[in-house]
C-alpha atoms as a PDB file:
ATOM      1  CA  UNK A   1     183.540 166.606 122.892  1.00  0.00           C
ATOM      2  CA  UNK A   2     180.504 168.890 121.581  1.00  0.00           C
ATOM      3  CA  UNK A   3     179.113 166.878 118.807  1.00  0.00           C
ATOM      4  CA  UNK A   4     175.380 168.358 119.043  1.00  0.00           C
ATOM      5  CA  UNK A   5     173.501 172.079 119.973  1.00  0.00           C
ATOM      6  CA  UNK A   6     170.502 173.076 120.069  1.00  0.00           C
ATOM      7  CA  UNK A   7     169.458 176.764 118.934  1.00  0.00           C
ATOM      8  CA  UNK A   8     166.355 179.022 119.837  1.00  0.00           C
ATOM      9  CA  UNK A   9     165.787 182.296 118.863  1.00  0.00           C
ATOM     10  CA  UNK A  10     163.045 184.711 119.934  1.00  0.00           C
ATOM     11  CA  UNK A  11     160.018 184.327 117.480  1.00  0.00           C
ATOM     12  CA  UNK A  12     159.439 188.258 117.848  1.00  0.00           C
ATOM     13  CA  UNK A  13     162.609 188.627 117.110  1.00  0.00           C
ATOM     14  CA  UNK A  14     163.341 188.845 113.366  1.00  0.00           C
ATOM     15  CA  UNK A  15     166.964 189.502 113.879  1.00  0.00           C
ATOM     16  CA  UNK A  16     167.173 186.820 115.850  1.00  0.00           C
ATOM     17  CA  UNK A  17     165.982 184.419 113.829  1.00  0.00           C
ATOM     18  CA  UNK A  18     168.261 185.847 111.127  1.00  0.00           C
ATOM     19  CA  UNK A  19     171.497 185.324 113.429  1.00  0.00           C
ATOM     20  CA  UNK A  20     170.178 181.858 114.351  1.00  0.00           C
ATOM     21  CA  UNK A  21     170.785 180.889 110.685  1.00  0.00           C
ATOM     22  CA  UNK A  22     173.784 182.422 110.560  1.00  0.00           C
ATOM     23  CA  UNK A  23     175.189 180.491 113.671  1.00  0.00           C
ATOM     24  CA  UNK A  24     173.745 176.884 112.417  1.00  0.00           C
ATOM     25  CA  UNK A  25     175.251 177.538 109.346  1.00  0.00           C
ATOM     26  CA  UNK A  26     178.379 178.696 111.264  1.00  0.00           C
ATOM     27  CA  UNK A  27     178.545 175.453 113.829  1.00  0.00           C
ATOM     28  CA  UNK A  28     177.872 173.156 110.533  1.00  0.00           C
ATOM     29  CA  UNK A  29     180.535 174.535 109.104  1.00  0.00           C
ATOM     30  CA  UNK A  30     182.752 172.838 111.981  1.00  0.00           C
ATOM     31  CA  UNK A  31     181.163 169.287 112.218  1.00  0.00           C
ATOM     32  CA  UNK A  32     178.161 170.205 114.699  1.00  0.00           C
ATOM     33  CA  UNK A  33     174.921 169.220 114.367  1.00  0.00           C
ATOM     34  CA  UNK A  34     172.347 171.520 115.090  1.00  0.00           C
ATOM     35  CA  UNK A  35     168.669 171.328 116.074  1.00  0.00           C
ATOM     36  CA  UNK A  36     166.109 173.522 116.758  1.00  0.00           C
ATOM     37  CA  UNK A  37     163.477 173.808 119.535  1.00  0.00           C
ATOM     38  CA  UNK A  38     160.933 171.032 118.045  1.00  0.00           C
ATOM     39  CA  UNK A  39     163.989 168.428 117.493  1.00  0.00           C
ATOM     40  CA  UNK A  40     165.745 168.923 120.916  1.00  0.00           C
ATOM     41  CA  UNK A  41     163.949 166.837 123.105  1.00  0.00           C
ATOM     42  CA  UNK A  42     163.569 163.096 121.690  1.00  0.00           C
ATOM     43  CA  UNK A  43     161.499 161.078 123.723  1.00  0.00           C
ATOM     44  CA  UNK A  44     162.393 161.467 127.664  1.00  0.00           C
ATOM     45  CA  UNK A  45     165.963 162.655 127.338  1.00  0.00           C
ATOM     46  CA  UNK A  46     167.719 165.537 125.785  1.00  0.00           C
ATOM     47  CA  UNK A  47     170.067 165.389 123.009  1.00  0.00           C
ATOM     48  CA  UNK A  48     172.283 168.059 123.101  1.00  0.00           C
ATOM     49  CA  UNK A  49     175.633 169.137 124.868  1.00  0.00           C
ATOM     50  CA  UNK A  50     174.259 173.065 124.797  1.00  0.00           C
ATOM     51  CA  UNK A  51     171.503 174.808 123.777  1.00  0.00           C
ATOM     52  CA  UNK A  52     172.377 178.405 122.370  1.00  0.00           C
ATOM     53  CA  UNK A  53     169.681 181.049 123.393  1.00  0.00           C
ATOM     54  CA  UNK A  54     169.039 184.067 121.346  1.00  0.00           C
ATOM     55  CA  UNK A  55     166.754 186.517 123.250  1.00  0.00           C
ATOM     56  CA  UNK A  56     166.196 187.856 126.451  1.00  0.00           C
ATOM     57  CA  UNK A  57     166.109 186.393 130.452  1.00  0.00           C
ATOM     58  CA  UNK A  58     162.634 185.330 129.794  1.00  0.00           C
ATOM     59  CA  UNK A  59     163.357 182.740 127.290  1.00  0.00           C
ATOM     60  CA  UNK A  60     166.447 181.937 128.668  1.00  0.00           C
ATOM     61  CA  UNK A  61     164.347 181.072 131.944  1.00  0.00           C
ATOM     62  CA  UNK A  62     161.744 179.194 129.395  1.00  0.00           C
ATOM     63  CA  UNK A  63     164.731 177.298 128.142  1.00  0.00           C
ATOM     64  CA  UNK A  64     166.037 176.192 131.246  1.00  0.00           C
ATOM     65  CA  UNK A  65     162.590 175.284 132.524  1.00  0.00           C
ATOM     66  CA  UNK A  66     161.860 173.091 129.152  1.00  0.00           C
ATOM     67  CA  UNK A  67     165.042 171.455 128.921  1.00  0.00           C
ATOM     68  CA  UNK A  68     166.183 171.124 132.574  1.00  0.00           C
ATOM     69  CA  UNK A  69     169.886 171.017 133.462  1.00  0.00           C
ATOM     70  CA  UNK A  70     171.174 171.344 129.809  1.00  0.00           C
ATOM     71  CA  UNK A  71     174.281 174.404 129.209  1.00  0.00           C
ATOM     72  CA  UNK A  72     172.866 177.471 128.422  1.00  0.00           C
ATOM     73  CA  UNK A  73     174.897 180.091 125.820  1.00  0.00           C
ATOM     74  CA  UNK A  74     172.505 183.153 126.017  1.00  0.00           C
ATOM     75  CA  UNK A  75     172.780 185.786 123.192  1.00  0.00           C
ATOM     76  CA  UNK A  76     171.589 189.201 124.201  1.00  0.00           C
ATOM     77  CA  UNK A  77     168.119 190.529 121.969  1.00  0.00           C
ATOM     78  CA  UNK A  78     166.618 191.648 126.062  1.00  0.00           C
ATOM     79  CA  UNK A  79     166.837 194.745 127.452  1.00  0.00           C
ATOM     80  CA  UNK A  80     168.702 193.731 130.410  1.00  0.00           C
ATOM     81  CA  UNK A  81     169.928 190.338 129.426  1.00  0.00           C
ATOM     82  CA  UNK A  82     171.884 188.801 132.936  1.00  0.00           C
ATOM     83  CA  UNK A  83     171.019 185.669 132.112  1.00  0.00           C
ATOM     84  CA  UNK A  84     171.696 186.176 128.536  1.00  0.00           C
ATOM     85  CA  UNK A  85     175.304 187.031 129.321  1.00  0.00           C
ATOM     86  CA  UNK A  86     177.058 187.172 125.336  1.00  0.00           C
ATOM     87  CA  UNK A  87     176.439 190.480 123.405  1.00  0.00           C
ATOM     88  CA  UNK A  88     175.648 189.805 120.206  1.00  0.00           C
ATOM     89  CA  UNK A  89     178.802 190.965 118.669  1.00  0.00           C
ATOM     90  CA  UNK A  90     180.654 188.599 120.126  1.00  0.00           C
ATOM     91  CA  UNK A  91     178.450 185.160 119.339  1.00  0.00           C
ATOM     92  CA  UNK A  92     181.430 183.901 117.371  1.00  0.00           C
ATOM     93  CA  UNK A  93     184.153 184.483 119.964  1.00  0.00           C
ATOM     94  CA  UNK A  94     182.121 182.714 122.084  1.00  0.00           C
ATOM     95  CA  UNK A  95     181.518 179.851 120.409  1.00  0.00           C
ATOM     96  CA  UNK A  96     184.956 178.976 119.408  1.00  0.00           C
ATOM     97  CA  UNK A  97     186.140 179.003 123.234  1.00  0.00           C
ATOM     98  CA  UNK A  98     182.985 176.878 124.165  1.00  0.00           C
ATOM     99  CA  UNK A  99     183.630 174.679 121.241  1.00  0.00           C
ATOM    100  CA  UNK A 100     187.493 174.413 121.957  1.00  0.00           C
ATOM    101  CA  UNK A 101     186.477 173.684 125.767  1.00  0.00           C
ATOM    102  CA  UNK A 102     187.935 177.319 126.957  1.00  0.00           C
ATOM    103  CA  UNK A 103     184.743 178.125 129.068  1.00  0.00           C
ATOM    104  CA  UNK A 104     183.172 177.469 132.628  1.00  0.00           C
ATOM    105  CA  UNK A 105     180.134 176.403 133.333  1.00  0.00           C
ATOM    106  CA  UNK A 106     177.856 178.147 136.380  1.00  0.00           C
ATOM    107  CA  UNK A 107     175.943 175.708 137.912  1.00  0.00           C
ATOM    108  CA  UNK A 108     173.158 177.463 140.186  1.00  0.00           C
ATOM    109  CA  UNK A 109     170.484 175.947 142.409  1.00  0.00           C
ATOM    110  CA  UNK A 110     166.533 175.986 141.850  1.00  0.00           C
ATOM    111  CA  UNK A 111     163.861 176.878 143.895  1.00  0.00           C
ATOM    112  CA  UNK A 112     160.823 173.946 144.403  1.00  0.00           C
ATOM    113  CA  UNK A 113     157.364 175.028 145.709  1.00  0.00           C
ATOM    114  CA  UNK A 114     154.802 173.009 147.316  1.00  0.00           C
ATOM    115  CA  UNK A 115     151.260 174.215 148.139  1.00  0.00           C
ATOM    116  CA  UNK A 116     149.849 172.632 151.491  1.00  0.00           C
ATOM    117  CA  UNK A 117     146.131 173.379 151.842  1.00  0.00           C
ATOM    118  CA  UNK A 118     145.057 172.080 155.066  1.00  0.00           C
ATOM    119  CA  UNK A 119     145.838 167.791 154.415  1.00  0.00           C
ATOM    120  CA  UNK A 120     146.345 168.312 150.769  1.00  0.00           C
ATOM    121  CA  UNK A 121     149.641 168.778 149.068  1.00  0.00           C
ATOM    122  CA  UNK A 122     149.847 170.083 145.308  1.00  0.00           C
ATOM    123  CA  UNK A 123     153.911 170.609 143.481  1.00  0.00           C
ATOM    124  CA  UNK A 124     154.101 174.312 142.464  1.00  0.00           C
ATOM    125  CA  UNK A 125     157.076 173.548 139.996  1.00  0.00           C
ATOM    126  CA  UNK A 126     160.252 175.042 140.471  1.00  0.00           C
ATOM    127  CA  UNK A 127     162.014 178.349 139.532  1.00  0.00           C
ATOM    128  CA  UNK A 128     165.232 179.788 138.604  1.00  0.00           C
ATOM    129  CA  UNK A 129     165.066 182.951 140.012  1.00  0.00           C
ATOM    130  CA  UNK A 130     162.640 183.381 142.820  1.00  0.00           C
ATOM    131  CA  UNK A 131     159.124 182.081 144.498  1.00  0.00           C
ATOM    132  CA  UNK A 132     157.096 184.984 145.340  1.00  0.00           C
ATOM    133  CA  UNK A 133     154.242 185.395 147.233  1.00  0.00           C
ATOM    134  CA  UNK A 134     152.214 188.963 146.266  1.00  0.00           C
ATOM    135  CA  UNK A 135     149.090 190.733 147.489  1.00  0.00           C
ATOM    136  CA  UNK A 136     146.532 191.679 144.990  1.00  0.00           C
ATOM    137  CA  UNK A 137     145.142 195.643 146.286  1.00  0.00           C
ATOM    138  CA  UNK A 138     145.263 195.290 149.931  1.00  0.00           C
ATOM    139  CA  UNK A 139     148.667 194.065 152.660  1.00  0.00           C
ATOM    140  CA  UNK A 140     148.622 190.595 153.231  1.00  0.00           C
ATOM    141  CA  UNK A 141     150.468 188.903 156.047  1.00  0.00           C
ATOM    142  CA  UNK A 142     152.556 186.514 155.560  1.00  0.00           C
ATOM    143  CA  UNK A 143     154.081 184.489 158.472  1.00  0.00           C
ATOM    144  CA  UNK A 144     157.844 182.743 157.856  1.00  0.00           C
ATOM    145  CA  UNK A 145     159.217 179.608 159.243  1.00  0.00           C
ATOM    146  CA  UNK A 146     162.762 178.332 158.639  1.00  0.00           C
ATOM    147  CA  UNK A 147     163.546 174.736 159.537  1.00  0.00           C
ATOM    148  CA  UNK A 148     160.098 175.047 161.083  1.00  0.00           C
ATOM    149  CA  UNK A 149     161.502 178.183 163.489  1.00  0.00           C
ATOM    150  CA  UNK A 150     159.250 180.590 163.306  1.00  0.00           C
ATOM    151  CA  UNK A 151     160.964 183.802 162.404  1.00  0.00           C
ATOM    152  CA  UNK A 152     158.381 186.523 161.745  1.00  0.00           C
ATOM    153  CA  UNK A 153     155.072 187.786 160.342  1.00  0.00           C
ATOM    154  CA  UNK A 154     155.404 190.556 157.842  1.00  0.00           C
ATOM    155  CA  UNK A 155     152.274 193.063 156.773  1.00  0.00           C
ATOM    156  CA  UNK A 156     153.818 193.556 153.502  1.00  0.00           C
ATOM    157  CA  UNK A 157     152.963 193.294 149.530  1.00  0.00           C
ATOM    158  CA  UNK A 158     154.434 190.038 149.775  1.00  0.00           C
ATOM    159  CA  UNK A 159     157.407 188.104 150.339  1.00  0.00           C
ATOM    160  CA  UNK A 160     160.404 186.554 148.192  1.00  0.00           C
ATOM    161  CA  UNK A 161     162.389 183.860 148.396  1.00  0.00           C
ATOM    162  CA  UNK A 162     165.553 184.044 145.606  1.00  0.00           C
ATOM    163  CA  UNK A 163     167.842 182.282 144.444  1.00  0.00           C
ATOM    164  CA  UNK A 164     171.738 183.663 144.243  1.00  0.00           C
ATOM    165  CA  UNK A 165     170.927 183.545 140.164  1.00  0.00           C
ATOM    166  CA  UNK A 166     167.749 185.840 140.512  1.00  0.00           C
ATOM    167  CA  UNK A 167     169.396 187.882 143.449  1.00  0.00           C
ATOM    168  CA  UNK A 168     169.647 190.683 140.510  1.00  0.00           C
ATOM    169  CA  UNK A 169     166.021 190.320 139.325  1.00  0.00           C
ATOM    170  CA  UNK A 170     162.990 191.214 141.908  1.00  0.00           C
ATOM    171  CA  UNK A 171     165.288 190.464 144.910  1.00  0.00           C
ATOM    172  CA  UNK A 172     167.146 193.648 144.364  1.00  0.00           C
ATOM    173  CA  UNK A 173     164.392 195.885 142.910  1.00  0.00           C
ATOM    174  CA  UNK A 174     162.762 195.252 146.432  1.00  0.00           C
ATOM    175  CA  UNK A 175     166.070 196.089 148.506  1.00  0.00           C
ATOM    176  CA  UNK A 176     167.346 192.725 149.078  1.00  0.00           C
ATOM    177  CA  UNK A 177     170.935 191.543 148.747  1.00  0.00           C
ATOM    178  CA  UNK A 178     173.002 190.522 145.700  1.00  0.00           C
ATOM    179  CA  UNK A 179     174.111 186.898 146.083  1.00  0.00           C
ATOM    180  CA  UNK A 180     177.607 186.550 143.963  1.00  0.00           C
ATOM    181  CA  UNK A 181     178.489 183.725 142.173  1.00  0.00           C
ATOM    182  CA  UNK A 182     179.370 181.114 144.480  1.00  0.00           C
ATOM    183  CA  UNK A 183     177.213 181.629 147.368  1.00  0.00           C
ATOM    184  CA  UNK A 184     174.995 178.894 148.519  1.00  0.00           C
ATOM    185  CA  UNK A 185     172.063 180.480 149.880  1.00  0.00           C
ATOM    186  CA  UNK A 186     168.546 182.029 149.284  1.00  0.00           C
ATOM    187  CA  UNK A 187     167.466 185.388 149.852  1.00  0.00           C
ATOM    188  CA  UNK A 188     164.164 185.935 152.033  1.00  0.00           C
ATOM    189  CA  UNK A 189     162.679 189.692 151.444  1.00  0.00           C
ATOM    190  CA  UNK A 190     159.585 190.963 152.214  1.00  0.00           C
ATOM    191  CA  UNK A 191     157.857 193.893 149.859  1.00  0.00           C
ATOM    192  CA  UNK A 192     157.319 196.920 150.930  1.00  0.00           C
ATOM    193  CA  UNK A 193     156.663 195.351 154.526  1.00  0.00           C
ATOM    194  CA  UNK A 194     154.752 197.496 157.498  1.00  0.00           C
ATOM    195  CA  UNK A 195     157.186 195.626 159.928  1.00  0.00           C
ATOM    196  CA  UNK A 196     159.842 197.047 161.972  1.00  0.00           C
ATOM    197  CA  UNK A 197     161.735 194.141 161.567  1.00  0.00           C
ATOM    198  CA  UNK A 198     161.902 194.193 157.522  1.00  0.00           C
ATOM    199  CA  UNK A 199     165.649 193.395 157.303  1.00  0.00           C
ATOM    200  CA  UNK A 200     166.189 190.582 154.163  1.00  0.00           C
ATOM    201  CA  UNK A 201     168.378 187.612 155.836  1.00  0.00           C
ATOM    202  CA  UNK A 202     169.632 184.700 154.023  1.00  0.00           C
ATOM    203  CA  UNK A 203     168.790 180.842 154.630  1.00  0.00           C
ATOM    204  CA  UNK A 204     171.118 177.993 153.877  1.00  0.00           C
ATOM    205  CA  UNK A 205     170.458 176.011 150.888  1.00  0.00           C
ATOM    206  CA  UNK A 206     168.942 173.021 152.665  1.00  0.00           C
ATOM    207  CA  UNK A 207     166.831 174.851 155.072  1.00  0.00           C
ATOM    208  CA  UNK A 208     163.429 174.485 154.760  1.00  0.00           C
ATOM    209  CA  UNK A 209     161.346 177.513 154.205  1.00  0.00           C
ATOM    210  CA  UNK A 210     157.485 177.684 154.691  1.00  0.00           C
ATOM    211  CA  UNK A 211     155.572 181.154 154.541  1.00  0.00           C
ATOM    212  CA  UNK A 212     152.070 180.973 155.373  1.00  0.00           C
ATOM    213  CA  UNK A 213     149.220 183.382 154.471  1.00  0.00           C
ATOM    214  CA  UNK A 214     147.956 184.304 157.737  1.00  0.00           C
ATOM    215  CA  UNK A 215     145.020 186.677 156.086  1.00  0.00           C
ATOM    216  CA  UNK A 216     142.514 186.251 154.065  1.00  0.00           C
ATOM    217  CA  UNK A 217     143.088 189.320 151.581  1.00  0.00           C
ATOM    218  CA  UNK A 218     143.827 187.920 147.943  1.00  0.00           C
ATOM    219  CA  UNK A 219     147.178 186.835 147.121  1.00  0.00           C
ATOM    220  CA  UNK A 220     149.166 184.798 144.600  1.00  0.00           C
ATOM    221  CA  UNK A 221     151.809 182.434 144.059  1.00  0.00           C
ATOM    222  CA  UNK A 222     154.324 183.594 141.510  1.00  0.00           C
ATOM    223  CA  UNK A 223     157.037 181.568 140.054  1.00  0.00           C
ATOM    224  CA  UNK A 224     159.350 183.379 137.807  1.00  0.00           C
ATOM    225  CA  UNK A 225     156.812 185.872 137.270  1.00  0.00           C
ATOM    226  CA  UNK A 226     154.317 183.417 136.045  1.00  0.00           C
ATOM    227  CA  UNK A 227     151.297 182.789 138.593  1.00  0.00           C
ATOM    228  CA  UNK A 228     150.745 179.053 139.768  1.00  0.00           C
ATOM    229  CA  UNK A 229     147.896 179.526 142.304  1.00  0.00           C
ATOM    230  CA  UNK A 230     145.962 181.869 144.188  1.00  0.00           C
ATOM    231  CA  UNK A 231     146.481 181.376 147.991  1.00  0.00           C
ATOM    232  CA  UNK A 232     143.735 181.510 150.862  1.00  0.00           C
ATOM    233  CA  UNK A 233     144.298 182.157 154.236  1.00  0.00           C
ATOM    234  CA  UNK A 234     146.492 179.429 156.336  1.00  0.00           C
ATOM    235  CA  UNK A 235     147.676 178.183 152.609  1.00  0.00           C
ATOM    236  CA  UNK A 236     151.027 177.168 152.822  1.00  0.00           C
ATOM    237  CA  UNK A 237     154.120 177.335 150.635  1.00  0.00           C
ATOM    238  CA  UNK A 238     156.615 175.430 151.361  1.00  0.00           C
ATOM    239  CA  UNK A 239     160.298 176.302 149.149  1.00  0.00           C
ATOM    240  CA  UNK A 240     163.008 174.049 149.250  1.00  0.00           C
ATOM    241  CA  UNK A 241     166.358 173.633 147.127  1.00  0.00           C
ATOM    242  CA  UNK A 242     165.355 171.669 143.645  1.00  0.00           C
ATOM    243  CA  UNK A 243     166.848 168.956 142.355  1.00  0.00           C
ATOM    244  CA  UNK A 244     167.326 170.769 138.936  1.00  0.00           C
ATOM    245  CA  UNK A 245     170.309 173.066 138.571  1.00  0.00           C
ATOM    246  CA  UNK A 246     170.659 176.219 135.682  1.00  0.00           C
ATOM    247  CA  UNK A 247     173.253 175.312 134.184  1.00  0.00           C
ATOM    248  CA  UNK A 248     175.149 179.084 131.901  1.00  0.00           C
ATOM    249  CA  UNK A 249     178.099 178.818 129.866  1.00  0.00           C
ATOM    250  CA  UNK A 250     180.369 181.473 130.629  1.00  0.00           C
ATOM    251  CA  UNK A 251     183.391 182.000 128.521  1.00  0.00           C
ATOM    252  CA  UNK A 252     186.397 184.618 129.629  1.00  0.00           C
ATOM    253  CA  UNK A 253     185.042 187.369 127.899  1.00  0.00           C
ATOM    254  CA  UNK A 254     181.886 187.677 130.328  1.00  0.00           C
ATOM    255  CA  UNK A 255     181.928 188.257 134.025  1.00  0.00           C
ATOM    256  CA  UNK A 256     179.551 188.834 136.416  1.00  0.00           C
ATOM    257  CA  UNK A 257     181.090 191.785 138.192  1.00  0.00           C
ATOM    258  CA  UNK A 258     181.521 193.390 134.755  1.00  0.00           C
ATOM    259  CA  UNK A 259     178.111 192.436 133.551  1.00  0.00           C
ATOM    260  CA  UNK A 260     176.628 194.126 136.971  1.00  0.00           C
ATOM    261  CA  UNK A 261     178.381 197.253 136.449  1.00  0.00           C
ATOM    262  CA  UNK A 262     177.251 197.731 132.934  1.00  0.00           C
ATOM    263  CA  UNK A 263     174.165 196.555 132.812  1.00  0.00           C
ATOM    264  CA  UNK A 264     172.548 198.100 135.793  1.00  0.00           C
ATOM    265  CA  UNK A 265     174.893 201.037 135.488  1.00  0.00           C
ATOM    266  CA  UNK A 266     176.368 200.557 139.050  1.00  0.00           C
ATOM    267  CA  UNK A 267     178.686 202.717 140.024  1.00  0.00           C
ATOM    268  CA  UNK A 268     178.702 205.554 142.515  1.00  0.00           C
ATOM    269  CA  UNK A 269     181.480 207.467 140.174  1.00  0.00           C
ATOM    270  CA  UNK A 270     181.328 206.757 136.722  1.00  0.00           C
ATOM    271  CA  UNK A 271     184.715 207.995 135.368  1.00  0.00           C
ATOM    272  CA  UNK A 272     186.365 206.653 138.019  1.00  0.00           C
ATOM    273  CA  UNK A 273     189.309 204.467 137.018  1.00  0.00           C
ATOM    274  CA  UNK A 274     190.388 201.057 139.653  1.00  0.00           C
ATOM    275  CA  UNK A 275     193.569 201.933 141.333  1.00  0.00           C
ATOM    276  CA  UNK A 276     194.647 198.706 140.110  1.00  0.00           C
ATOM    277  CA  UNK A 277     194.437 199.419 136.250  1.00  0.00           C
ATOM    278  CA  UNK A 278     196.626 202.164 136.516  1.00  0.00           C
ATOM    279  CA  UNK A 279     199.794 200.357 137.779  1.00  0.00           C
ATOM    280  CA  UNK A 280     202.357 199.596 134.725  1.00  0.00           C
ATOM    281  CA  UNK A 281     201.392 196.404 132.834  1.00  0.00           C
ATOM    282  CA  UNK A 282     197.922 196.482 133.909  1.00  0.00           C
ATOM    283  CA  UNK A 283     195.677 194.576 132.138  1.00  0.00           C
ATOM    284  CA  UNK A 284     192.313 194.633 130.965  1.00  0.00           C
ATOM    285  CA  UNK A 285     189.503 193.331 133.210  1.00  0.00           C
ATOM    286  CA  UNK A 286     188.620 190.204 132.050  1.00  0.00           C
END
C-alpha cells in the first residue's frame, strides 16, 4: 500500500513547480504523505514507495542516480522526455492507477565503470543509460575485450556501451540498435569508427566488457553525459552489469512502442493506418 511519495520538480521550471503543488495537494487529499527532495532521504535509507519526477530525462536520470532503485513516475517538462514517460495532461490519470495498484513497474539494469590504470583501480560510478568513451579533436583507438576475448580495435570518436534503457539516447543517434523492453543485453557501438568492421553487436548482461585506450590522443570517460575522468593511453575501463536497477512506473496509458513512434516521429508513412485497427471492434492502441 502507497502510504508515502516523494515529488521533484525542475527548479527552471516555473510550471513545474506550480504542478508540483498542485499534485501534493492532490495526493494529500487521498491520505499520502508527500515530501520533497531535501526530506526524501533520512539517514541511509529512503522513505518513499515512489518518487514523482516533473521535468525532463536529465533529472529523471539525477533522480534515479540520488535515490537508487526507488519507482520513478516521470512527468514530461523535456523536450524528448523517454524516460519521463506521462504527458502532463494526464498526471492525474496516472496517479490514480499507480495509487489503486493498476500499473507495472520496468525494472532495467545499470551500467558500473571501473578505471584500471596500470595496478591501480578507481569506481567510475554507474549509469543508466550508457558508458562512453569519446575523443577530444583527434581519432582515438580504442581496443574491446568481452569476457576477456579480444574482439576488435576501432579508430573511431569513441565507443559506447548502452544499456536497453538508453538504447534510444546516444546509442541510436550513433547507428546502434534499439533494445525493447525486455531484452537483457548491452549495446557496444563505436562512433563514427574508421574500421571496416564497425557493425554494433550486443553482449550478454553478465559479460564482462573492458575497452582500452590504445593511443595516446585525449579522451574522456563519460557517464550519462557527465565526464568522470580523462583517460591516457593503456587506461582501462572496465563495464559490468550494476547492482542498482531504474526502476519507471508505467501505467496502461504509456507504452514504449507508442512513445517511440511519437516522440522520435518514427514512421516511414505517416498516415498510414495498422491493418489491425481497421478490422470491426478494433480497439485503441493501448
Amino acid at each position: 500500500m502507497t502510504e508515502r511519495i516523494g515529488i521533484v520538480a525542475a527548479f527552471s521550471k516555473p510550471e513545474a513547480r506550480e504542478l508540483a503543488a498542485t499534485i501534493r495537494s492532490y495526493l494529500e487529499t487521498k491520505g499520502i504523505a508527500t515530501l520533497i527532495e531535501t526530506e526524501i532521504k533520512a539517514g541511509d535509507e529512503c522513505n518513499v514507495d515512489a518518487i514523482v519526477v516533473l521535468g525532463g530525462d536529465g533529472l529523471m536520470m539525477r533522480m534515479a542516480n540520488t535515490f537508487p532503485d526507488i519507482p520513478l513516475i516521470g512527468i514530461n517538462f523535456g523536450k524528448v522526455g523517454f524516460l519521463a514517460l506521462v504527458e502532463q495532461s494526464d498526471w492525474q490519470q496516472t496517479l490514480d492507477l499507480f495509487l489503486a495498484g493498476d500499473y507495472d513497474l520496468d525494472e532495467s539494469s545499470t551500467l558500473q565503470s571501473t578505471l584500471v590504470r596500470g595496478d591501480q583501480q578507481e569506481d567510475q560510478g554507474w549509469a543508466i543509460n550508457d558508458v562512453v568513451i569519446r575523443a577530444g579533436n583527434r581519432m582515438i583507438e580504442v581496443e574491446v575485450y568481452i569476457d576477456g576475448f579480444f574482439v576488435n580495435q576501432y579508430p573511431s570518436d569513441g565507443l559506447i556501451v548502452s544499456t536497453p534503457r538508453g538504447s534510444t539516447a546516444y546509442c541510436m543517434a550513433a547507428g546502434g540498435p534499439i533494445l525493447t523492453p525486455g531484452v537483457k543485453g548491452f549495446a557496444v557501438v563505436p562512433i563514427s569508427s574508421h574500421s571496416p568492421i564497425r557493425t554494433p553487436m550486443i553482449a550478454a548482461e553478465d559479460s564482462v566488457i573492458e575497452l582500452v585506450s590504445a593511443n595516446a590522443h585525449p579522451a574522456s570517460l563519460i557517464l550519462d553525459g557527465q565526464s568522470t575522468a580523462h583517460l591516457r593511453q593503456y587506461d582501462m575501463v572496465r563495464v559490468t552489469r550494476g547492482i542498482h536497477k531504474f526502476m519507471l512506473v508505467r501505467v496502461k496509458t504509456t507504452s514504449f512502442y507508442t512513445a517511440f513512434r511519437e516522440k522520435f516521429n518514427f514512421q516511414t508513412r505517416p498516415n498510414a493506418i495498422p491493418s489491425r485497427m481497421a478490422l470491426p471492434g478494433a480497439k485503441e492502441e493501448a
